[in-house]
PDB file of N, CA and C in Angstrom:
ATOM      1  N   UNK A   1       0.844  -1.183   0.000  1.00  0.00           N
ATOM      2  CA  UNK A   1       0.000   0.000   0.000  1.00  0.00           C
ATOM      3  C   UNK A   1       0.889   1.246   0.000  1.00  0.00           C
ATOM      4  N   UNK A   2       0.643   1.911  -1.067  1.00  0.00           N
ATOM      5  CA  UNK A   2       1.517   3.387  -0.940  1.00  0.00           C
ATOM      6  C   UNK A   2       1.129   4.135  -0.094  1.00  0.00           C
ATOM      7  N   UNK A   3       1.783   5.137   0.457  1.00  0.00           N
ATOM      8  CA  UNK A   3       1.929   6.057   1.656  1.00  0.00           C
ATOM      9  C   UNK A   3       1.449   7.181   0.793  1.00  0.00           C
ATOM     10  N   UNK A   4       0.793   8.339   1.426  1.00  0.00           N
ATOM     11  CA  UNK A   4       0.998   9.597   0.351  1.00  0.00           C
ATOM     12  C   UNK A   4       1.902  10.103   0.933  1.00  0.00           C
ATOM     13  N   UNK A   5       2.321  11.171  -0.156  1.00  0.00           N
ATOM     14  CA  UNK A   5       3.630  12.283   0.404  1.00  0.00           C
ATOM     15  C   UNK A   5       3.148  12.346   1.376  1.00  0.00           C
ATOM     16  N   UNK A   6       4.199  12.549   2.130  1.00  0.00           N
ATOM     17  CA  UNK A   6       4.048  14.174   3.742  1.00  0.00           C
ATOM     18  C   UNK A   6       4.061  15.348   3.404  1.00  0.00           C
ATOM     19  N   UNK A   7       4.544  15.897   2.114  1.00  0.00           N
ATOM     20  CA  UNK A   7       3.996  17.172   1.716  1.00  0.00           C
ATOM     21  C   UNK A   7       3.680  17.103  -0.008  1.00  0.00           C
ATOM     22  N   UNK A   8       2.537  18.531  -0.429  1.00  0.00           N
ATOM     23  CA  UNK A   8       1.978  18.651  -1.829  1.00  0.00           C
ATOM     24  C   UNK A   8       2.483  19.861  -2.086  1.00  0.00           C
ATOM     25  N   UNK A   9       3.414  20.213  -2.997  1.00  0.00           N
ATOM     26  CA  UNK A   9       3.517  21.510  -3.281  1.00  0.00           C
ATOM     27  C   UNK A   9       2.857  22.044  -4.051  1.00  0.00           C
ATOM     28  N   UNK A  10       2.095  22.888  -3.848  1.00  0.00           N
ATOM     29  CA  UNK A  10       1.029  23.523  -4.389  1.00  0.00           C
ATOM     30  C   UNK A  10       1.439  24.756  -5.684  1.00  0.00           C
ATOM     31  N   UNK A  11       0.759  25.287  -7.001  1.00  0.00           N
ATOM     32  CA  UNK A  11       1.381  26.251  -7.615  1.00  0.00           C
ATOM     33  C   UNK A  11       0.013  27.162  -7.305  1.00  0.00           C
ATOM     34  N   UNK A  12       0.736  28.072  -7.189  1.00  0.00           N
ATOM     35  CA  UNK A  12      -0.297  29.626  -6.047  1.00  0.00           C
ATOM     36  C   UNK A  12      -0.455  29.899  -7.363  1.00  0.00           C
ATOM     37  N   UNK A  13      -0.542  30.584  -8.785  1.00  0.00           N
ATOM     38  CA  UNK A  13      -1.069  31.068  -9.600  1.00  0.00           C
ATOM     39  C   UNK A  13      -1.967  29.990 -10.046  1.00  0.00           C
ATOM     40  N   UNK A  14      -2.053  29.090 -10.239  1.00  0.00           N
ATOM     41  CA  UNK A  14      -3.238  27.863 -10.799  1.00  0.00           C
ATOM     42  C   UNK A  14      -4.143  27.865  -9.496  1.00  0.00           C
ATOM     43  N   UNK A  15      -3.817  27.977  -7.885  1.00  0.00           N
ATOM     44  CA  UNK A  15      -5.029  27.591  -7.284  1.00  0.00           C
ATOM     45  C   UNK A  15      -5.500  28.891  -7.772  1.00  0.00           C
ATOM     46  N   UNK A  16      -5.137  30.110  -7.650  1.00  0.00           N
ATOM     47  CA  UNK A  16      -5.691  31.277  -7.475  1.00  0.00           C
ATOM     48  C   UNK A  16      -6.823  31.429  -8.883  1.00  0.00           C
ATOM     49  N   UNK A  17      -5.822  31.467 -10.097  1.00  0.00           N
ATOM     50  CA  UNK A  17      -7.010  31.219 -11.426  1.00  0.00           C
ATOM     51  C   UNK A  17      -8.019  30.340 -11.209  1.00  0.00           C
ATOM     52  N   UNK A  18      -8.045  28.748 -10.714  1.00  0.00           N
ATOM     53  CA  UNK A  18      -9.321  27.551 -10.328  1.00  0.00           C
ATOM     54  C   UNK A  18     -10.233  28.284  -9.494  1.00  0.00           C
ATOM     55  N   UNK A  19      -9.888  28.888  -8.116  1.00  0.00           N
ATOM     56  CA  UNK A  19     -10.625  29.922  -7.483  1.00  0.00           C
ATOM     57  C   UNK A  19     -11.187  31.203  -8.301  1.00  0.00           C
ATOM     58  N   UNK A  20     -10.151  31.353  -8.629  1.00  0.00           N
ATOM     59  CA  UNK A  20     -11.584  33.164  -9.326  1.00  0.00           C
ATOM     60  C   UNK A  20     -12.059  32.286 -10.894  1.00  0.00           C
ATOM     61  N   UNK A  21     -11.863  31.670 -11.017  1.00  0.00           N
ATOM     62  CA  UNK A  21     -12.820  30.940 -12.620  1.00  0.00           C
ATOM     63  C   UNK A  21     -13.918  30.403 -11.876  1.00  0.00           C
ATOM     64  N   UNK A  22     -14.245  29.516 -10.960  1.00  0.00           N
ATOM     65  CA  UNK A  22     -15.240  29.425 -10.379  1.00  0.00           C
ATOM     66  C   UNK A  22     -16.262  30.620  -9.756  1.00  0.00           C
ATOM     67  N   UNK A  23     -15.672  31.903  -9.565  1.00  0.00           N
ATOM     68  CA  UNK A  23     -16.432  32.803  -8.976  1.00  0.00           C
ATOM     69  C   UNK A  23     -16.118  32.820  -7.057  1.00  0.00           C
ATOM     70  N   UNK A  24     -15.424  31.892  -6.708  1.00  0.00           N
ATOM     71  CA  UNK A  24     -15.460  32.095  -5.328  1.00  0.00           C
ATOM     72  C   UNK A  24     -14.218  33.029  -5.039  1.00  0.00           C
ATOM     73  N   UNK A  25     -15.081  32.954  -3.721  1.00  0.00           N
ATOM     74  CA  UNK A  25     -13.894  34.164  -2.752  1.00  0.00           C
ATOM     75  C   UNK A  25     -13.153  33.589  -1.692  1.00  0.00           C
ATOM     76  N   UNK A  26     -11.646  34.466  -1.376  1.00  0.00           N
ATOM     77  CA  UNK A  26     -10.892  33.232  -1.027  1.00  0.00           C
ATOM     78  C   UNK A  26     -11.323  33.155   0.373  1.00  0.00           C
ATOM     79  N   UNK A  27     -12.424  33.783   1.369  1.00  0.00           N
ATOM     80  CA  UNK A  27     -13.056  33.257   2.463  1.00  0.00           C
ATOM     81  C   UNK A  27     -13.461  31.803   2.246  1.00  0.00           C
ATOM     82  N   UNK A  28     -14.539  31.966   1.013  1.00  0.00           N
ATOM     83  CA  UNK A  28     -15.326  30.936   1.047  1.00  0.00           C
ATOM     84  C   UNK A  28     -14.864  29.691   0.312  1.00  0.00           C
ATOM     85  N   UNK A  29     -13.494  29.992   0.008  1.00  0.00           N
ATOM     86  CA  UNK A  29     -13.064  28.013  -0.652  1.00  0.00           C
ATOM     87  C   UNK A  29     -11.989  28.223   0.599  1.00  0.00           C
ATOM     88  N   UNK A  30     -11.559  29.156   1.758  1.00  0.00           N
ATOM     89  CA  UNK A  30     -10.778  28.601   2.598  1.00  0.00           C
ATOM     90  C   UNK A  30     -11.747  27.897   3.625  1.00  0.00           C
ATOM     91  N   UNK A  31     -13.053  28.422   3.997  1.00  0.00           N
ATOM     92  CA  UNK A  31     -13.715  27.796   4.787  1.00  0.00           C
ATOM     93  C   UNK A  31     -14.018  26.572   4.350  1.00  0.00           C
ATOM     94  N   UNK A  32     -15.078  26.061   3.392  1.00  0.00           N
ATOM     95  CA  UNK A  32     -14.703  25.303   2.747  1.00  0.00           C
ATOM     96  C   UNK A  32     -13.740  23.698   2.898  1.00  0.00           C
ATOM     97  N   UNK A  33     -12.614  24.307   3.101  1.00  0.00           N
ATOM     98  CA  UNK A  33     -11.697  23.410   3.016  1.00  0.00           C
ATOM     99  C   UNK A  33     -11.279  22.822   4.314  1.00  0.00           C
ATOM    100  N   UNK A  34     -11.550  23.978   5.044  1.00  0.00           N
ATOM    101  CA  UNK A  34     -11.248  24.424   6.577  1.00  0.00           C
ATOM    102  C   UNK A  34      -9.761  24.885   6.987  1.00  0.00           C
ATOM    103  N   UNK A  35      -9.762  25.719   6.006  1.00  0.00           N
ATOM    104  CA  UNK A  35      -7.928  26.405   6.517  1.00  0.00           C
ATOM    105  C   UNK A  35      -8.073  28.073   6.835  1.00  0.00           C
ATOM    106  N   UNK A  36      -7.852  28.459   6.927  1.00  0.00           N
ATOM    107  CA  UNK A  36      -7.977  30.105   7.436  1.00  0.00           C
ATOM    108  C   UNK A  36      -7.714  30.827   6.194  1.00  0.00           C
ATOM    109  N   UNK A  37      -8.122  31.827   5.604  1.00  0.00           N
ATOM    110  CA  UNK A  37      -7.912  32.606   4.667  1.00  0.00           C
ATOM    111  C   UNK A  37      -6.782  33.239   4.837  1.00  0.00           C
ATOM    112  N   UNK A  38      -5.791  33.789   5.678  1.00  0.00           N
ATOM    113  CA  UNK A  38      -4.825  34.315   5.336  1.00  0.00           C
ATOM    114  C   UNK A  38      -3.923  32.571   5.179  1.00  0.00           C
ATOM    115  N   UNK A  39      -4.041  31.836   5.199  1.00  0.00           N
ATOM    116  CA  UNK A  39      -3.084  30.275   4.857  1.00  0.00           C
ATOM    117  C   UNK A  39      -3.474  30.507   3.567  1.00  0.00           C
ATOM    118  N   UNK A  40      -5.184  30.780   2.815  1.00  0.00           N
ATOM    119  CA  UNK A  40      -5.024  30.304   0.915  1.00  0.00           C
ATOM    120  C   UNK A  40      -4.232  31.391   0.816  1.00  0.00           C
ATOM    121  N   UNK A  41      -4.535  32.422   0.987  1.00  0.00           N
ATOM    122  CA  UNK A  41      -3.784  33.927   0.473  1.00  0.00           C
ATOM    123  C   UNK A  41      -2.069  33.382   0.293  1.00  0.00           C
ATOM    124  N   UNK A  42      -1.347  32.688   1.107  1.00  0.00           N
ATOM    125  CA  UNK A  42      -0.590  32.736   1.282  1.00  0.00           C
ATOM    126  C   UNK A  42       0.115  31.757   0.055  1.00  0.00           C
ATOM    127  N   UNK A  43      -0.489  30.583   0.099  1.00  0.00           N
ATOM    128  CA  UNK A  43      -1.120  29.466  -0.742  1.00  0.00           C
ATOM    129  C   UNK A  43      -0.639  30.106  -1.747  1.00  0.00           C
ATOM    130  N   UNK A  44      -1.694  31.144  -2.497  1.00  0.00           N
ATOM    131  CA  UNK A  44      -1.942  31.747  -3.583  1.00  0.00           C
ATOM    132  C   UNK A  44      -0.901  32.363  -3.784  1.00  0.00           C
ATOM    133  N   UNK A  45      -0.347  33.251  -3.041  1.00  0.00           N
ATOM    134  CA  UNK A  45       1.116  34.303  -3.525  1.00  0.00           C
ATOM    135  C   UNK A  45       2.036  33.493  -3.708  1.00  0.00           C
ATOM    136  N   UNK A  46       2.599  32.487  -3.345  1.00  0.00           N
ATOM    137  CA  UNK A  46       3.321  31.457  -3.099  1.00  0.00           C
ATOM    138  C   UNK A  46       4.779  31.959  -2.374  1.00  0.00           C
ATOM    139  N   UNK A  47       4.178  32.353  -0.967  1.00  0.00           N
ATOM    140  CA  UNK A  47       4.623  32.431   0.281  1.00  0.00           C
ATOM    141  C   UNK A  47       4.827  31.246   1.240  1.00  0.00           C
ATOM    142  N   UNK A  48       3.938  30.684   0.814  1.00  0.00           N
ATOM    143  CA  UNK A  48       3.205  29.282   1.301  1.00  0.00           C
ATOM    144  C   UNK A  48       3.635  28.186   0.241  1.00  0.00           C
ATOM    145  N   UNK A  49       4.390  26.972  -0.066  1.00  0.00           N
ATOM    146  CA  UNK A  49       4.118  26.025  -1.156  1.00  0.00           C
ATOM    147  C   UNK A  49       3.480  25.152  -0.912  1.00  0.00           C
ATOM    148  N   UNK A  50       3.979  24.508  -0.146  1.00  0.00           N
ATOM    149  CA  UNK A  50       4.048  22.893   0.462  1.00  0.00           C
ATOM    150  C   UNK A  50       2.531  22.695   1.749  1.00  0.00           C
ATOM    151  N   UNK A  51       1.544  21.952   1.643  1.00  0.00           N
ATOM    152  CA  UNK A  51       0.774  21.420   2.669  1.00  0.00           C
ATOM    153  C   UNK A  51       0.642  19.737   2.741  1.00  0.00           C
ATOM    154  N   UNK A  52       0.386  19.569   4.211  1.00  0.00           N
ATOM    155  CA  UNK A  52      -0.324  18.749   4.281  1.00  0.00           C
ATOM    156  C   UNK A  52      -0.620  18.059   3.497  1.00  0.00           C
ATOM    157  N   UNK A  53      -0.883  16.642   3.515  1.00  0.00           N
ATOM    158  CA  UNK A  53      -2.218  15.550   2.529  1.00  0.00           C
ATOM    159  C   UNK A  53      -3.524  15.901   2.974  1.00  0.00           C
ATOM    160  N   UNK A  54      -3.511  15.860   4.488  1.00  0.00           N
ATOM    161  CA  UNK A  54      -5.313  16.119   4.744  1.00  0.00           C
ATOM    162  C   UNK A  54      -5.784  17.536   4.382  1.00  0.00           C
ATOM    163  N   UNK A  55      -4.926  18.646   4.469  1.00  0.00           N
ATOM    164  CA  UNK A  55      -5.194  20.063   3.961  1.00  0.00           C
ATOM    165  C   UNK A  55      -5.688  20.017   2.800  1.00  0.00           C
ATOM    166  N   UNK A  56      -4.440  19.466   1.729  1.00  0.00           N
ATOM    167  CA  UNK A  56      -4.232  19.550   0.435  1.00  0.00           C
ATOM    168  C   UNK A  56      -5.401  18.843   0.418  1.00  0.00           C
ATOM    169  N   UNK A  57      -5.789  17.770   0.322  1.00  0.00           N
ATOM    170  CA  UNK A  57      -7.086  16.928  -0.276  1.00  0.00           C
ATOM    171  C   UNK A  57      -8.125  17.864  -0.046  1.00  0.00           C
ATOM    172  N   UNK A  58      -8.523  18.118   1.533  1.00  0.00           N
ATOM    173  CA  UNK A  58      -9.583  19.550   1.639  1.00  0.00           C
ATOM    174  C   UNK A  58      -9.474  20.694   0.545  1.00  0.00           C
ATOM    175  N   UNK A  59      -8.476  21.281   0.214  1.00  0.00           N
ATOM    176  CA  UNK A  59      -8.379  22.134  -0.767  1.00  0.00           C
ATOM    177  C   UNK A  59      -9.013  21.802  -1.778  1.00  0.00           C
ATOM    178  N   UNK A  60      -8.095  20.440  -2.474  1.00  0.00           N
ATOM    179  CA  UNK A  60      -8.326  19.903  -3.604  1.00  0.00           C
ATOM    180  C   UNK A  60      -9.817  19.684  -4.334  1.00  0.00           C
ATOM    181  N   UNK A  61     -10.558  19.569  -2.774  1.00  0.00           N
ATOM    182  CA  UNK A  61     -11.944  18.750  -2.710  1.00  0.00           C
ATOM    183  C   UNK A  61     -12.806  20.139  -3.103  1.00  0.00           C
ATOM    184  N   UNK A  62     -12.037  21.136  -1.871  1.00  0.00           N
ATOM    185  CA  UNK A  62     -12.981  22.639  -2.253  1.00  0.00           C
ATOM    186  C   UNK A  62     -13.161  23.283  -3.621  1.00  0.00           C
ATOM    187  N   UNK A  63     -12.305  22.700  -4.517  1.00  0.00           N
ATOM    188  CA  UNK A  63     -11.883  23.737  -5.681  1.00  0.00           C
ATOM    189  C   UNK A  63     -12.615  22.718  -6.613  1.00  0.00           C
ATOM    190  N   UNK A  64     -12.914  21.641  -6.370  1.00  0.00           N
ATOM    191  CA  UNK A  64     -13.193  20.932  -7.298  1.00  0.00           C
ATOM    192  C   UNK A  64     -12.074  20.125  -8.174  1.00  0.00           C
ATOM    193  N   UNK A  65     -10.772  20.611  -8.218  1.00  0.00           N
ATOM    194  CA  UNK A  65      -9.787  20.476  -8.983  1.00  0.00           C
ATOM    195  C   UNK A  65      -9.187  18.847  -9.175  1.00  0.00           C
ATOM    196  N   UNK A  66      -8.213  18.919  -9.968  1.00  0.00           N
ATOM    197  CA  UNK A  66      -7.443  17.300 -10.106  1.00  0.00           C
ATOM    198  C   UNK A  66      -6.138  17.906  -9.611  1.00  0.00           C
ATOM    199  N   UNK A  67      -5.078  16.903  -9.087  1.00  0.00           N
ATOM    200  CA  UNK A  67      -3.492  17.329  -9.210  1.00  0.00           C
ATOM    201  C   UNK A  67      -2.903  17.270  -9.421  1.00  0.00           C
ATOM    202  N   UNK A  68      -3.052  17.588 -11.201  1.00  0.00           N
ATOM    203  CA  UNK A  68      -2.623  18.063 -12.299  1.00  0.00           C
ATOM    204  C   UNK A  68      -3.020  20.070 -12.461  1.00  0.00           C
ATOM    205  N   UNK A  69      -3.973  20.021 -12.249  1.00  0.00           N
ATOM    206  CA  UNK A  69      -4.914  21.437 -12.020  1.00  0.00           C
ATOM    207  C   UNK A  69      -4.014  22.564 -11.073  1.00  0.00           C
ATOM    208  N   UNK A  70      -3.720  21.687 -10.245  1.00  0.00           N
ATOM    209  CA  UNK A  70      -3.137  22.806  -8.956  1.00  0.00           C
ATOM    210  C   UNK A  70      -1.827  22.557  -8.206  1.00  0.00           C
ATOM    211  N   UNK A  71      -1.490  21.197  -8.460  1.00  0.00           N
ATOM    212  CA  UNK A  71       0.168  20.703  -8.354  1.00  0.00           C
ATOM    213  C   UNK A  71       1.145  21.894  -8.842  1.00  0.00           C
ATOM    214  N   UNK A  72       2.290  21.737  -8.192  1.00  0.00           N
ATOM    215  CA  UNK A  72       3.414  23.135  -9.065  1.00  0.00           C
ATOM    216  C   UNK A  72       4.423  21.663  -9.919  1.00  0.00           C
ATOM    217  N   UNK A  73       4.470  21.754 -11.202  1.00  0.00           N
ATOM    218  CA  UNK A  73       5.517  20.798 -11.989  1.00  0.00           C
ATOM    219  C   UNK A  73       6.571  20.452 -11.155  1.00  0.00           C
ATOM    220  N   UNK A  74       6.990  19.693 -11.465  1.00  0.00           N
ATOM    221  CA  UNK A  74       8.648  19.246 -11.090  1.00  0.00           C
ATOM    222  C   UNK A  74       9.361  19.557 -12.287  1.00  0.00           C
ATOM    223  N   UNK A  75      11.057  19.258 -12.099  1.00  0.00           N
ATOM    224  CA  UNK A  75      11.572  19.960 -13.101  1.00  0.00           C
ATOM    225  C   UNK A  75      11.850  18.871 -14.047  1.00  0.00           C
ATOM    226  N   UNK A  76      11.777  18.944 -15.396  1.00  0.00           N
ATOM    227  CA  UNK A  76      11.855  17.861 -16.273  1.00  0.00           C
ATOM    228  C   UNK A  76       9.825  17.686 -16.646  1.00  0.00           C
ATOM    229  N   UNK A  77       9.286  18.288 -16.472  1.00  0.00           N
ATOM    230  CA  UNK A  77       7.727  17.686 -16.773  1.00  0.00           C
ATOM    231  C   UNK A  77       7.380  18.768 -18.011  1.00  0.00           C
ATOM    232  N   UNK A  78       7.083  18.109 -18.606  1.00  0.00           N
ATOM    233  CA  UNK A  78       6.550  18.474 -20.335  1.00  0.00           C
ATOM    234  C   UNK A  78       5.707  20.013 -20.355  1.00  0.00           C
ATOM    235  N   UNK A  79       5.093  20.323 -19.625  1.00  0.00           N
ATOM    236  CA  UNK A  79       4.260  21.565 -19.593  1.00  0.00           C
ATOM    237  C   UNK A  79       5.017  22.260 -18.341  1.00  0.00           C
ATOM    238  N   UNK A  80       4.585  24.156 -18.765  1.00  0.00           N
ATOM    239  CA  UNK A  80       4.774  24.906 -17.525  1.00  0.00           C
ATOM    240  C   UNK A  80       3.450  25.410 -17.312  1.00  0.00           C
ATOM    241  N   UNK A  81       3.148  26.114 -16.160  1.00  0.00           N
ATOM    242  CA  UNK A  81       2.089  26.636 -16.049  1.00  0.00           C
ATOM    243  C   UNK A  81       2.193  28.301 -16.359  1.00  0.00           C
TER     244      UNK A  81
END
């Protein structure tokens, strides 16, 4: 049985575009998720990279997204964002 990471590094310009293309505000996909709005803000500027699995999945779950959608690339991966 695979383990998940201990951390998801997140890319703050893709959550932030998935968030305002949906129309939400970053109160209401941090509540949502259950993280505090100054944590997405932070998220989003990319002050913040790296969360949690149980965060990240909450996020993931709030936005609707895949993680492909909101993952930050590694280096060597075919697309940039």
């Amino acid at each position: 049985m695979e383990r998940p990471p201990a951390t998801y590094q997140v890319h703050g310009p893709s959550l932030r575009r998935r968030r305002m293309s949906q129309g939400h505000s970053v109160q209401a996909v941090a509540d949502a998720a259950g993280i505090s709005r100054s944590y997405l803000q932070r998220l989003e500027t990319g002050t913040r990279e790296c969360m949690g699995p149980e965060r990240y999945i909450r996020l993931r779950t709030a936005l609707n997204a895949t993680d492909d959608q909101i993952l930050a690339r590694t280096v060597g991966d075919p697309e940039e964002r």
